[in-house]
N, C-alpha and C. Protein backbone atom coordinates (compact mmCIF):
# COMPACT_ATOMS: atom_id res chain seq x y z
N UNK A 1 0.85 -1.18 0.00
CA UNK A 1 0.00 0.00 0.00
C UNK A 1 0.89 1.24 0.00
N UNK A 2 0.40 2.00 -0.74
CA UNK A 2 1.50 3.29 -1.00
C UNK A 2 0.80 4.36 -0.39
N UNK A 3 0.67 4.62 1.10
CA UNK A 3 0.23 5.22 1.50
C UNK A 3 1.21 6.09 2.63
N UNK A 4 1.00 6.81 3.30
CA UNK A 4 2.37 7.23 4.68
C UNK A 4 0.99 7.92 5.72
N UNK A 5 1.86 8.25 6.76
CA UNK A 5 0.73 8.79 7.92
C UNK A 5 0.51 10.28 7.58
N UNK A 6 0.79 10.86 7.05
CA UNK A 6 0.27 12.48 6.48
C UNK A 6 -1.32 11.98 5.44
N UNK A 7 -0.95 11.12 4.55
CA UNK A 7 -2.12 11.02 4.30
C UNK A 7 -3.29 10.49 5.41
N UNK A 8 -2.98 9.55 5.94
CA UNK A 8 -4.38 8.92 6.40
C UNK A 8 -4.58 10.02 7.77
N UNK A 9 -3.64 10.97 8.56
CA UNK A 9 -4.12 12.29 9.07
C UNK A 9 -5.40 12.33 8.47
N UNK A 10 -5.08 13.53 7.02
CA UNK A 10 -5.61 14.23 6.24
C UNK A 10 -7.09 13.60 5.72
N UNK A 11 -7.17 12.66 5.89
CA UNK A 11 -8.36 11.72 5.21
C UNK A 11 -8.94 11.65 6.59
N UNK A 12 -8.40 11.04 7.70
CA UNK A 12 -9.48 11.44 8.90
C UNK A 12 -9.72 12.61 8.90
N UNK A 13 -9.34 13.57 9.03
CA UNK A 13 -9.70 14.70 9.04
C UNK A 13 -10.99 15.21 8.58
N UNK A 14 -10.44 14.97 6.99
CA UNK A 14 -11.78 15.01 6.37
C UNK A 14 -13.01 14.47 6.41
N UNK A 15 -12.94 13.17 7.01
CA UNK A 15 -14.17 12.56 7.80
C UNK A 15 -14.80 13.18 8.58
N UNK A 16 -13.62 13.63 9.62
CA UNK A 16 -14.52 14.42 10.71
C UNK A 16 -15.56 15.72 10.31
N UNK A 17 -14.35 16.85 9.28
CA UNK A 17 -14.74 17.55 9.37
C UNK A 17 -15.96 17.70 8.28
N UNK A 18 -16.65 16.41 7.48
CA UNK A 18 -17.69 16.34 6.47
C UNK A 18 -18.81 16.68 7.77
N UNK A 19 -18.91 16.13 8.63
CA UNK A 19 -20.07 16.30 9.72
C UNK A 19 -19.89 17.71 10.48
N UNK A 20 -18.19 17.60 11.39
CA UNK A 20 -18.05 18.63 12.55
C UNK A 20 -18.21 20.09 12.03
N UNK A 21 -18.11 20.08 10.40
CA UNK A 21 -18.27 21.83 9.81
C UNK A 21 -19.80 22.18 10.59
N UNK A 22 -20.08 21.33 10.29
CA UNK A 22 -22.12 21.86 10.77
C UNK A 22 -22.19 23.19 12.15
N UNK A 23 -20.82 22.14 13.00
CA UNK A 23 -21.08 23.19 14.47
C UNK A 23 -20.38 24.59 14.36
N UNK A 24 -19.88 24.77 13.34
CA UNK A 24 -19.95 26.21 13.20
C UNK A 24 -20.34 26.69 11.98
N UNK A 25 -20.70 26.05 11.56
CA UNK A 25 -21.40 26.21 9.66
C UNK A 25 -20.45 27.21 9.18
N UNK A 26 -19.33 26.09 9.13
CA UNK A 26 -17.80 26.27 8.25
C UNK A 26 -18.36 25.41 7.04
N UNK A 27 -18.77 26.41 5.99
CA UNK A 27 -19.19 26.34 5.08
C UNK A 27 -18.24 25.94 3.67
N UNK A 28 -16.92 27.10 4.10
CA UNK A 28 -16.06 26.98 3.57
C UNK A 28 -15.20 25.60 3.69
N UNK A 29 -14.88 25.02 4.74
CA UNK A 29 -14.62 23.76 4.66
C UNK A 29 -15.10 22.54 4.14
N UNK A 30 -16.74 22.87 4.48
CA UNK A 30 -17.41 21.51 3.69
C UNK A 30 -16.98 21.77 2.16
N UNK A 31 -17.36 22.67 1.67
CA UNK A 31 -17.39 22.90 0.10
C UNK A 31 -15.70 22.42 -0.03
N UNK A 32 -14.73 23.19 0.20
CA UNK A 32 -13.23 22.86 0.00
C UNK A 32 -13.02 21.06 0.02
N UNK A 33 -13.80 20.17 0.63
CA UNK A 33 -13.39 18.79 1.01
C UNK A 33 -14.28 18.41 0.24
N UNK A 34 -14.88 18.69 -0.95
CA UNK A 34 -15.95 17.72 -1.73
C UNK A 34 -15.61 17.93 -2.88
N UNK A 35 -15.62 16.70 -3.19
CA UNK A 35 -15.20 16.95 -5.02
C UNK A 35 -16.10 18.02 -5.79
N UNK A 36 -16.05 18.85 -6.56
CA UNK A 36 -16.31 19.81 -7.31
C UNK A 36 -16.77 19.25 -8.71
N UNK A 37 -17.55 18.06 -8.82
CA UNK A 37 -18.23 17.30 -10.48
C UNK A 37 -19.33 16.82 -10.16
N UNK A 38 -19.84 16.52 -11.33
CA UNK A 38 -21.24 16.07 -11.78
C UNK A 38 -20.99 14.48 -10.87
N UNK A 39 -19.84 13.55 -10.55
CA UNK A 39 -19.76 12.40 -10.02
C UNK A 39 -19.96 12.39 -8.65
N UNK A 40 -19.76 13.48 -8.45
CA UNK A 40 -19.82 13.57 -6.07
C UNK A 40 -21.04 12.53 -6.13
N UNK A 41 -21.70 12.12 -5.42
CA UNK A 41 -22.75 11.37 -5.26
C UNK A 41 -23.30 10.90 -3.56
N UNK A 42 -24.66 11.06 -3.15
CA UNK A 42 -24.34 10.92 -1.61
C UNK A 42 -25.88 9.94 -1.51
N UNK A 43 -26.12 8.91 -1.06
CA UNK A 43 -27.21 8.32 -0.75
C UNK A 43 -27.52 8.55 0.57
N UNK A 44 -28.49 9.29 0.89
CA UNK A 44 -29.18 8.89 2.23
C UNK A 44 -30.08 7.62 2.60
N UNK A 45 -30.35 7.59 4.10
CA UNK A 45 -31.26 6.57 4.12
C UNK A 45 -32.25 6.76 3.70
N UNK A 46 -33.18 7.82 3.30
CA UNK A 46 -34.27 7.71 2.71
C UNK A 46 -34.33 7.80 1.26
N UNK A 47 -35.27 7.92 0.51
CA UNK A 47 -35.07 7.60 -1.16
C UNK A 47 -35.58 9.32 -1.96
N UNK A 48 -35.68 10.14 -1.19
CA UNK A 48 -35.71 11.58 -1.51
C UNK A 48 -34.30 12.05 -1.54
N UNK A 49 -33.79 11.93 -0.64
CA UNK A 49 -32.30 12.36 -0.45
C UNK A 49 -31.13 12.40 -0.92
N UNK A 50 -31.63 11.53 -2.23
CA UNK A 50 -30.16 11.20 -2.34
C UNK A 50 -29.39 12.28 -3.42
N UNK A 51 -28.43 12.83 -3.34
CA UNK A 51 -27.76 14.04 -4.06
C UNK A 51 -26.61 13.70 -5.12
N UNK A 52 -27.04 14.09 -6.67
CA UNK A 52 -25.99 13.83 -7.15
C UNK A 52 -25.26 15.20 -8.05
N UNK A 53 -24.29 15.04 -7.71
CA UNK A 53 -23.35 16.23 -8.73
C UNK A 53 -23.06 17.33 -7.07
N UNK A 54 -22.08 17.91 -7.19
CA UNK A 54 -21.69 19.21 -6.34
C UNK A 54 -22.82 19.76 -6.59
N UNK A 55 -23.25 20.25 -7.87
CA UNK A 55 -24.28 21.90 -7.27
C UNK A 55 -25.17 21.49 -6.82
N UNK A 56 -25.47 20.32 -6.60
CA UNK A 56 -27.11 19.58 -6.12
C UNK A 56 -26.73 20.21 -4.63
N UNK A 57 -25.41 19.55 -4.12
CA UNK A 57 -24.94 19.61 -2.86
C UNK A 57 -25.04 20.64 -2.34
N UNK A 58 -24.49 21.79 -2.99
CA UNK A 58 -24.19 22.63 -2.45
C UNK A 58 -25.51 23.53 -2.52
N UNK A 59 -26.80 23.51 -2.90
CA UNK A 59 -28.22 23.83 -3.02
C UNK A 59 -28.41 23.66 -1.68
N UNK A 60 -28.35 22.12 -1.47
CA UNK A 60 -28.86 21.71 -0.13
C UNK A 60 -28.56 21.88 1.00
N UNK A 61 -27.04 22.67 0.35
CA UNK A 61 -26.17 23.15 1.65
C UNK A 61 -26.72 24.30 2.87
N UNK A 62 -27.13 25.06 0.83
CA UNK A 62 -27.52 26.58 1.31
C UNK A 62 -28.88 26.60 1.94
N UNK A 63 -29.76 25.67 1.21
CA UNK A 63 -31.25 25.67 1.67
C UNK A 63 -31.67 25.48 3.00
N UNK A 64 -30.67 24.32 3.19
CA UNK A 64 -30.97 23.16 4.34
C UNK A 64 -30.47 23.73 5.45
N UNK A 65 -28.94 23.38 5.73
CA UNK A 65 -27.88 23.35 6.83
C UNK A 65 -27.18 24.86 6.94
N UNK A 66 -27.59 25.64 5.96
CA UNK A 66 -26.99 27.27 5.97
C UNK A 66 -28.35 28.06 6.95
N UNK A 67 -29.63 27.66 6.80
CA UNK A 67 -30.96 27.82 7.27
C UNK A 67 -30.86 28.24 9.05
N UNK A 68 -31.36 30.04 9.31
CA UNK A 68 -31.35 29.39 10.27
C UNK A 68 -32.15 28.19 11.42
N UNK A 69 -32.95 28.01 10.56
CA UNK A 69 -33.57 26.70 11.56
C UNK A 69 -32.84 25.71 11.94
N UNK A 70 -31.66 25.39 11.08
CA UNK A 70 -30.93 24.13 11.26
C UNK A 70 -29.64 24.83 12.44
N UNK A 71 -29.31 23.95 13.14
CA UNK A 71 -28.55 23.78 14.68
C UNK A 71 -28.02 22.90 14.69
N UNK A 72 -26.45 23.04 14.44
CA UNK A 72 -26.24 21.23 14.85
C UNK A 72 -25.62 21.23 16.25
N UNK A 73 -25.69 20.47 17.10
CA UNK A 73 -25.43 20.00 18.55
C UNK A 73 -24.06 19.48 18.93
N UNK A 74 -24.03 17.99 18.27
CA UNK A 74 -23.05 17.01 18.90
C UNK A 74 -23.12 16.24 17.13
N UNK A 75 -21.32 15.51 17.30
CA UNK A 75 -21.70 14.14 16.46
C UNK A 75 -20.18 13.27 17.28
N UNK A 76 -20.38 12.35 16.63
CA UNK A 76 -19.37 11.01 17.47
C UNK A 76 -19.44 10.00 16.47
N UNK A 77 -17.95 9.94 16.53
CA UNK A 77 -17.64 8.73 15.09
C UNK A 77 -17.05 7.26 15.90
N UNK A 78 -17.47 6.07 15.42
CA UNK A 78 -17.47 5.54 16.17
C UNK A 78 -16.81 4.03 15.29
N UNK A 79 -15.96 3.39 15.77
CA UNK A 79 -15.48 2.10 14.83
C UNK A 79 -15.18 2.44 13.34
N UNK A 80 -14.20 4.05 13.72
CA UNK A 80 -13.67 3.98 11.98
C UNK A 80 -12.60 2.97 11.23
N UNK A 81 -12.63 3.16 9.93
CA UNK A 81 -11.95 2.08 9.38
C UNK A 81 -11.91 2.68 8.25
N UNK A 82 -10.24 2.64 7.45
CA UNK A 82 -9.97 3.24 6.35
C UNK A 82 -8.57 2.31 5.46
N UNK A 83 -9.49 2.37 4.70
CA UNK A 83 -8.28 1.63 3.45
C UNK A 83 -7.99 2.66 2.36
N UNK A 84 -6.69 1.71 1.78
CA UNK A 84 -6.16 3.38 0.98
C UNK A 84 -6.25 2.12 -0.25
N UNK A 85 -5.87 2.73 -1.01
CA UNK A 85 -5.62 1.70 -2.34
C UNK A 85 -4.36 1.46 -2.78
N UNK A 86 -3.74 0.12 -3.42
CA UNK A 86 -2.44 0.45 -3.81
C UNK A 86 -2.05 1.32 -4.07
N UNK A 87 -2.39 2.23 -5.14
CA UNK A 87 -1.48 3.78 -5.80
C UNK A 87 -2.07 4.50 -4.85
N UNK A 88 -2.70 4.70 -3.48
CA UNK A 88 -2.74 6.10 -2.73
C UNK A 88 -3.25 6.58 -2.87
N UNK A 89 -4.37 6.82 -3.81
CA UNK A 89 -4.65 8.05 -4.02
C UNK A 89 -6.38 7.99 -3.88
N UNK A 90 -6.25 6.87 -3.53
CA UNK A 90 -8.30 6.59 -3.25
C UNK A 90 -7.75 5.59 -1.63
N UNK A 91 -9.01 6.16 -1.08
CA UNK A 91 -9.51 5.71 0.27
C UNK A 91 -10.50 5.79 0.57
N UNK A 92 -11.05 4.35 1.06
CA UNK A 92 -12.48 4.19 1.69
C UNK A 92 -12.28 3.91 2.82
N UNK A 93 -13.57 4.74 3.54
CA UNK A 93 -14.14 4.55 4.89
C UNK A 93 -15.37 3.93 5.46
N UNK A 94 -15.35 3.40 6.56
CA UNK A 94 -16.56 2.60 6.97
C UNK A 94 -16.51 3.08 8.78
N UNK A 95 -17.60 3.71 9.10
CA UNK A 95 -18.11 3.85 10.67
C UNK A 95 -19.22 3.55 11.04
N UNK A 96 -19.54 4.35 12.20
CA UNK A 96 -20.84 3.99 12.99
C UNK A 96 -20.89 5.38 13.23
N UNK A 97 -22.32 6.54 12.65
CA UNK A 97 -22.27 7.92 13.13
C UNK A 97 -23.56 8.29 14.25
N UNK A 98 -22.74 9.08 15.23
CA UNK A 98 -24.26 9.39 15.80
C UNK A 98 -23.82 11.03 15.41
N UNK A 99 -24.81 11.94 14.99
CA UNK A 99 -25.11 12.96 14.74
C UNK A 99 -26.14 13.43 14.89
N UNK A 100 -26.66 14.63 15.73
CA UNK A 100 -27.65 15.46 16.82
C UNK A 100 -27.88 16.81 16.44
N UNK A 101 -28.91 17.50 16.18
CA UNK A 101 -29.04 18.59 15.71
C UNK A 101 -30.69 19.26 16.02
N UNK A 102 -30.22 20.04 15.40
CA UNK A 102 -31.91 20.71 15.43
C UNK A 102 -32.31 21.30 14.72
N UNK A 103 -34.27 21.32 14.47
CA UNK A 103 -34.52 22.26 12.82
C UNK A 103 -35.59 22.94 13.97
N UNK A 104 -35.71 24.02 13.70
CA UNK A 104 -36.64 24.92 14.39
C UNK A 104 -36.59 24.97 15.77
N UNK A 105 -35.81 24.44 16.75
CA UNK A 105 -36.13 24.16 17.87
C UNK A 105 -36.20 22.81 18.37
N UNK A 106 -36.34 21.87 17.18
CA UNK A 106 -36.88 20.11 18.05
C UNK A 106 -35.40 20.01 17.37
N UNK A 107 -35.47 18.85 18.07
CA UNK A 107 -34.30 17.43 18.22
C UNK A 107 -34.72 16.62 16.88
N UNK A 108 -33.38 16.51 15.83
CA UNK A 108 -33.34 15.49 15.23
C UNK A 108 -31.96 14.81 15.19
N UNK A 109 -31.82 13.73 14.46
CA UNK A 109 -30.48 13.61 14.48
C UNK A 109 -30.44 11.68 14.30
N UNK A 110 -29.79 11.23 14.31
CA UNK A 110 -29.06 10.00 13.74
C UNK A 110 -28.28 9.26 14.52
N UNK A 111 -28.39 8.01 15.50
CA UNK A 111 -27.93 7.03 16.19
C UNK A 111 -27.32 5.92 15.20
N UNK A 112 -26.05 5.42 15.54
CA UNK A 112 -25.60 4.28 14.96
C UNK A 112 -25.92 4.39 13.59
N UNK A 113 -25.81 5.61 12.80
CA UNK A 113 -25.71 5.18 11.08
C UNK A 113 -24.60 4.81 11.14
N UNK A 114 -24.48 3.80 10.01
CA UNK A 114 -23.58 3.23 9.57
C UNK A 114 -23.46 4.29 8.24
N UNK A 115 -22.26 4.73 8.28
CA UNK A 115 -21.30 5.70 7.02
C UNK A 115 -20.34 5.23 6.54
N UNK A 116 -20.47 5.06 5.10
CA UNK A 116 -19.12 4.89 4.16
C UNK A 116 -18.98 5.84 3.03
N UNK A 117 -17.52 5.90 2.91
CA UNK A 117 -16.88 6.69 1.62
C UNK A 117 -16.43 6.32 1.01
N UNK A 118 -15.92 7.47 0.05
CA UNK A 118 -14.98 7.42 -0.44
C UNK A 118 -14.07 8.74 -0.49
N UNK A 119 -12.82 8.97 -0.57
CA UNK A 119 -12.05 10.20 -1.28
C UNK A 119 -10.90 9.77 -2.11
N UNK A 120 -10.61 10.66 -2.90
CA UNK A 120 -9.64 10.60 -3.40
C UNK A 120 -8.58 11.64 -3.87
N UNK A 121 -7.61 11.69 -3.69
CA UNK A 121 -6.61 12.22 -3.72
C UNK A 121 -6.53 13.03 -5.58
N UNK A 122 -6.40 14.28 -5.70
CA UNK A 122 -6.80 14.79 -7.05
C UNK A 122 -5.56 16.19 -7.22
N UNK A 123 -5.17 16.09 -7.71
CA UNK A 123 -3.78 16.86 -8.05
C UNK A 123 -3.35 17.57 -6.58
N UNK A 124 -3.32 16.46 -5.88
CA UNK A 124 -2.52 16.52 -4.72
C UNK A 124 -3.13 16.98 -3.05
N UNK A 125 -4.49 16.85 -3.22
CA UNK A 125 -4.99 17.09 -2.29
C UNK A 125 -6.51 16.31 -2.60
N UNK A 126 -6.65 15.82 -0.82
CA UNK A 126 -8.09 14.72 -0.93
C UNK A 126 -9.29 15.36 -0.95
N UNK A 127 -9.98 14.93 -1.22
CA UNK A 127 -11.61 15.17 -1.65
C UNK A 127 -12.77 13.87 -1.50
N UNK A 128 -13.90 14.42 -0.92
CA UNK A 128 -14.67 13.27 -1.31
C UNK A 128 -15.66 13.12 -2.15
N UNK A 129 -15.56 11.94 -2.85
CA UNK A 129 -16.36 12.21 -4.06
C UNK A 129 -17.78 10.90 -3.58
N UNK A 130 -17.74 10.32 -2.77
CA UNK A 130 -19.17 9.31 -2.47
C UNK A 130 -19.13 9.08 -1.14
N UNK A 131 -20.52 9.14 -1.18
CA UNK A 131 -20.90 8.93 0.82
C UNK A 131 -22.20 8.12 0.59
N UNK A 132 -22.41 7.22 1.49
CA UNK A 132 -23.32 6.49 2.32
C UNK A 132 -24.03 6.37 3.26
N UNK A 133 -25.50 6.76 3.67
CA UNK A 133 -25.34 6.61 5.36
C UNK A 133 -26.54 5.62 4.95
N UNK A 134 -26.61 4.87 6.05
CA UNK A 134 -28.33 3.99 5.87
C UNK A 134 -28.24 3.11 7.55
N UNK A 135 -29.15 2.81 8.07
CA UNK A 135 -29.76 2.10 8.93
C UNK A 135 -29.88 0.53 9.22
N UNK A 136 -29.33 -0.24 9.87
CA UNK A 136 -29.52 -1.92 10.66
C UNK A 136 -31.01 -1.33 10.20
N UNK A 137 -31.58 -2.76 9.19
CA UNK A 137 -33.15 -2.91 9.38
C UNK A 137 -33.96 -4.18 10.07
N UNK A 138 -32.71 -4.98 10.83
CA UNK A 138 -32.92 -5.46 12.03
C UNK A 138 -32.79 -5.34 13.42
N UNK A 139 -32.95 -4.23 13.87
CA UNK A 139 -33.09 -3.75 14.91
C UNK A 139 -33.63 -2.37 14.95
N UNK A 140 -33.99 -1.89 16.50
CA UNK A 140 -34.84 -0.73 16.29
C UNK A 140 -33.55 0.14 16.67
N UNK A 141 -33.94 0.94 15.91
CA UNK A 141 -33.46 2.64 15.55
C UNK A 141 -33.62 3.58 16.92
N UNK A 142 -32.33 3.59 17.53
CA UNK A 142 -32.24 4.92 18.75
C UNK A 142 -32.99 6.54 18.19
C-alpha cells in the first residue's frame, strides 16, 4: 500500500470535518473537502435524499444546513476504518455515526448510522467524491 501517515491524518480529518463543519457552519470547509463534479454522489437513508453532482450539494447546503432553523449539537464517530488503495490516491471509509441537531427548535439527528466513503486524492490534495449513510433494518433505531 503506498500510502504514509500524512495522508491517512488528512483523510481522517476530512471525515470528521464532512459532519463537525455543521457546528460552526464552516461552510467553507465543507465545500473545500468535496469533489467539485457532476460524479460527487451521496445516498441517504431515505429515497428523496439522495444528491448527485456538487451543485445539487451545495443547493442543499444553502437551503438546508446554511438555514437558520438548522442547529447542529453534537456528532461522534465511532469504529472507523480506512483503506487506501495500492497507488494512494483513493480511500475508503466505513463507521458507525451518531449525529444530533436541530430544525426549528426540536431534536433530530441520527444514532448508529452506519457511514461509508470514499475520497480521493486529485492533483494533490483529498476530496470526497461518495458517501453512504443507511440504517440496521434489524433492529430498532435509537
Amino acid at each position: 500500500m503506498n500510502t504514509n501517515a500524512d495522508d491517512r491524518i488528512k483523510v481522517e480529518q476530512i471525515i470528521t470535518d464532512s459532519i463537525g463543519w455543521a457546528l460552526t457552519k464552516d461552510k467553507a470547509r465543507l465545500f473545500e473537502i468535496m469533489a467539485h463534479d457532476d460524479n460527487f454522489f451521496i445516498f441517504h437513508p431515505d429515497s428523496q435524499s439522495t444528491i448527485i453532482g456538487f451543485e445539487a450539494f451545495r443547493a442543499l447546503a444553502e437551503r438546508v444546513w446554511m438555514s437558520d432553523a438548522f442547529k447542529a449539537n453534537d456528532f461522534a464517530i465511532h469504529d472507523l476504518r480506512i483503506t487506501f488503495s495500492e497507488s494512494g490516491t483513493v480511500a475508503w471509509y466505513s463507521c458507525l455515526l451518531d449525529d444530533h441537531g436541530e430544525w426549528n427548535g426540536k431534536p433530530s439527528g441520527w444514532n448508529n448510522c452506519r457511514w461509508t466513503g470514499v475520497i480521493e486524492k486529485r492533483n494533490g490534495k483529498w476530496v470526497t467524491v461518495q458517501m453512504h449513510f443507511s440504517f440496521v433494518t434489524d433492529q430498532k433505531r435509537s
